[in-house]
C-alpha atoms as a PDB file:
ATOM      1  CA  UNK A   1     -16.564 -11.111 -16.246  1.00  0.00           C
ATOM      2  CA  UNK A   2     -19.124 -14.111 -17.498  1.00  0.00           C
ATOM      3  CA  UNK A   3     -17.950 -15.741 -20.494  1.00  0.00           C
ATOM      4  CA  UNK A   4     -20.001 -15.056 -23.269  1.00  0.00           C
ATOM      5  CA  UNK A   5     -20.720 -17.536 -26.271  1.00  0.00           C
ATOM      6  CA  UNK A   6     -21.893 -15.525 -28.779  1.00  0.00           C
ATOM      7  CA  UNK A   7     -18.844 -13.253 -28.771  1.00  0.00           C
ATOM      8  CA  UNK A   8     -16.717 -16.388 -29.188  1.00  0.00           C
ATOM      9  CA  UNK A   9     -18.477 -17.111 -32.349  1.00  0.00           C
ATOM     10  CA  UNK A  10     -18.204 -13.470 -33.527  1.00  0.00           C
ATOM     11  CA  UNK A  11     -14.481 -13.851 -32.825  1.00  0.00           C
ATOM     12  CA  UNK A  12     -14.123 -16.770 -34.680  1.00  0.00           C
ATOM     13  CA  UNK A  13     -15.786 -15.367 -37.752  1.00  0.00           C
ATOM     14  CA  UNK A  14     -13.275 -12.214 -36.963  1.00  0.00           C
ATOM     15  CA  UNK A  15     -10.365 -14.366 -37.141  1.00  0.00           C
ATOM     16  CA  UNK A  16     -11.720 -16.717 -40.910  1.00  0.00           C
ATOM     17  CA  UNK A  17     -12.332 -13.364 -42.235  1.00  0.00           C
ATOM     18  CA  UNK A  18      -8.509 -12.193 -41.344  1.00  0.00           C
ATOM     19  CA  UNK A  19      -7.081 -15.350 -42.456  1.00  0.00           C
ATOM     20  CA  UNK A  20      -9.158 -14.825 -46.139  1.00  0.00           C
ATOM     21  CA  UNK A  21      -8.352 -11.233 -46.402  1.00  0.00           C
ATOM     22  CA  UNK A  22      -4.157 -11.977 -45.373  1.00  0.00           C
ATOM     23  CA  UNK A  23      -3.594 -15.288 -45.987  1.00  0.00           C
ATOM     24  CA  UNK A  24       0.510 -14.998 -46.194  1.00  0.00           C
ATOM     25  CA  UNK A  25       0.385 -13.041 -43.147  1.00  0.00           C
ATOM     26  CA  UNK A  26      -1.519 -15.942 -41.207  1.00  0.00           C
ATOM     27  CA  UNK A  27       1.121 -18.450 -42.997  1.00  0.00           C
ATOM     28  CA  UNK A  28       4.319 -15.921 -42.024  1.00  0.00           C
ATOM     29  CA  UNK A  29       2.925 -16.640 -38.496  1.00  0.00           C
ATOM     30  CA  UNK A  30       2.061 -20.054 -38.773  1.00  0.00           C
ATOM     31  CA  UNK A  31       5.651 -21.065 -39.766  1.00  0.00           C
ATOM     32  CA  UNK A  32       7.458 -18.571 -37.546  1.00  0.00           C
ATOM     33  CA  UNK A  33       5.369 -20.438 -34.444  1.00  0.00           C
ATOM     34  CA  UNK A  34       5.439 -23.946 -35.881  1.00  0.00           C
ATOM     35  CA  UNK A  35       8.330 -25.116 -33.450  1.00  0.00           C
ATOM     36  CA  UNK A  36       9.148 -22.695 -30.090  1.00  0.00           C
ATOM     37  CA  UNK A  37      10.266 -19.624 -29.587  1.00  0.00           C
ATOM     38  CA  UNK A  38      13.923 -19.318 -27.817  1.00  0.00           C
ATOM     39  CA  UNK A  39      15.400 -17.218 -25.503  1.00  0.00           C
ATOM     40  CA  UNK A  40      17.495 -14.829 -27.062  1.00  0.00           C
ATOM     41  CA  UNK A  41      14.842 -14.607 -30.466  1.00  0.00           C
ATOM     42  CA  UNK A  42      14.557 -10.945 -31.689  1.00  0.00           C
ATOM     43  CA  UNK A  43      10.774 -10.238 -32.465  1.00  0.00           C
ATOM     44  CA  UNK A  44      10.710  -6.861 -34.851  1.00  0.00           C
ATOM     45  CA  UNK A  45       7.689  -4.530 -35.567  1.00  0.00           C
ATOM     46  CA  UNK A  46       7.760  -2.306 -38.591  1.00  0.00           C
ATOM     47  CA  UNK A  47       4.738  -0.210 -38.532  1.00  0.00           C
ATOM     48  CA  UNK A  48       4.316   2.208 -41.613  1.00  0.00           C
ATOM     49  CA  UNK A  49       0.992   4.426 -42.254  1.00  0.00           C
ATOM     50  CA  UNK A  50       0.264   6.188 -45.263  1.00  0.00           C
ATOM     51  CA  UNK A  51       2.683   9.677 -45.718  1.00  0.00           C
ATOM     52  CA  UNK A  52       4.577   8.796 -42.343  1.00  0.00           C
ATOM     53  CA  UNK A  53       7.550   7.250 -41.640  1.00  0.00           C
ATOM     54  CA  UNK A  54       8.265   3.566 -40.535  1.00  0.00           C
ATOM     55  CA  UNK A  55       8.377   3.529 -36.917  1.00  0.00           C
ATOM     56  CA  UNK A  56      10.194   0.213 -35.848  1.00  0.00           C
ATOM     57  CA  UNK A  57      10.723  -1.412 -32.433  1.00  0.00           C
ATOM     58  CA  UNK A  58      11.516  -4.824 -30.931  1.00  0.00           C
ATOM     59  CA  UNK A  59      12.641  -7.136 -27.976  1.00  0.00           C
ATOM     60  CA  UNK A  60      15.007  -9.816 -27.556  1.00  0.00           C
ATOM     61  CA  UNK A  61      13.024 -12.394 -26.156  1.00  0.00           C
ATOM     62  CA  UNK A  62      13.625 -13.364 -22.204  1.00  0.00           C
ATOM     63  CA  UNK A  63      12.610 -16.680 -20.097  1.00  0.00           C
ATOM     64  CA  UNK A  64      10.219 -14.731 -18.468  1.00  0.00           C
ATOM     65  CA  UNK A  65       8.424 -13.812 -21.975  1.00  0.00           C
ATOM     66  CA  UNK A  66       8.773 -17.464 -22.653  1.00  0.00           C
ATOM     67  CA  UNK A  67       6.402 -17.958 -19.655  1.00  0.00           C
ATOM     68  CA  UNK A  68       3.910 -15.751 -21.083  1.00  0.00           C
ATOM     69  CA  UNK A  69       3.822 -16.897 -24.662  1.00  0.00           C
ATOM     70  CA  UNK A  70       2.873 -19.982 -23.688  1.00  0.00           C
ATOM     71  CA  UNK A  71       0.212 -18.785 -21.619  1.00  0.00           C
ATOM     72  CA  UNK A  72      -1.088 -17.611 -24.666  1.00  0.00           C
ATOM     73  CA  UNK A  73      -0.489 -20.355 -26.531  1.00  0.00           C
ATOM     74  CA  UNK A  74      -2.683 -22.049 -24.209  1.00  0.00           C
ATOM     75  CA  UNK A  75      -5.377 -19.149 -24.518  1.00  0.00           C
ATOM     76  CA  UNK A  76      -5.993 -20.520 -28.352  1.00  0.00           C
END
């Protein structure tokens, strides 16, 4: 897969428009990840679509998760 420039420009612009449109979602995030997740942290998803019910799951974080958020981290 060849790395492709102009997609990481249309990305970028992706990711300014999201931060405009939810800006106290992008701050939510921004403080929850402004010092390091532990092990033992329990990360909870709340999904809830118009007429349906909330459908909720989450995980209680492991070291080997820890491994993989930072590889993430490092991604950005």
């Amino acid at each position: 897969m060849a790395f492709n420039p102009a997609n990481m420009f249309k990305m970028k612009k992706m990711l300014t428009d999201f931060e405009n449109t939810h800006p106290k979602f992008v701050a939510f995030f921004r403080t929850v990840f402004s010092r390091p997740v532990e092990e033992g942290t329990v990360i909870e998803v709340t999904i809830t679509r118009p007429g349906e019910a909330p459908v909720t799951s989450n995980i209680v974080v492991k070291e080997s998760d820890l491994v993989l958020f930072e590889q993430l981290k490092s991604m950005s």
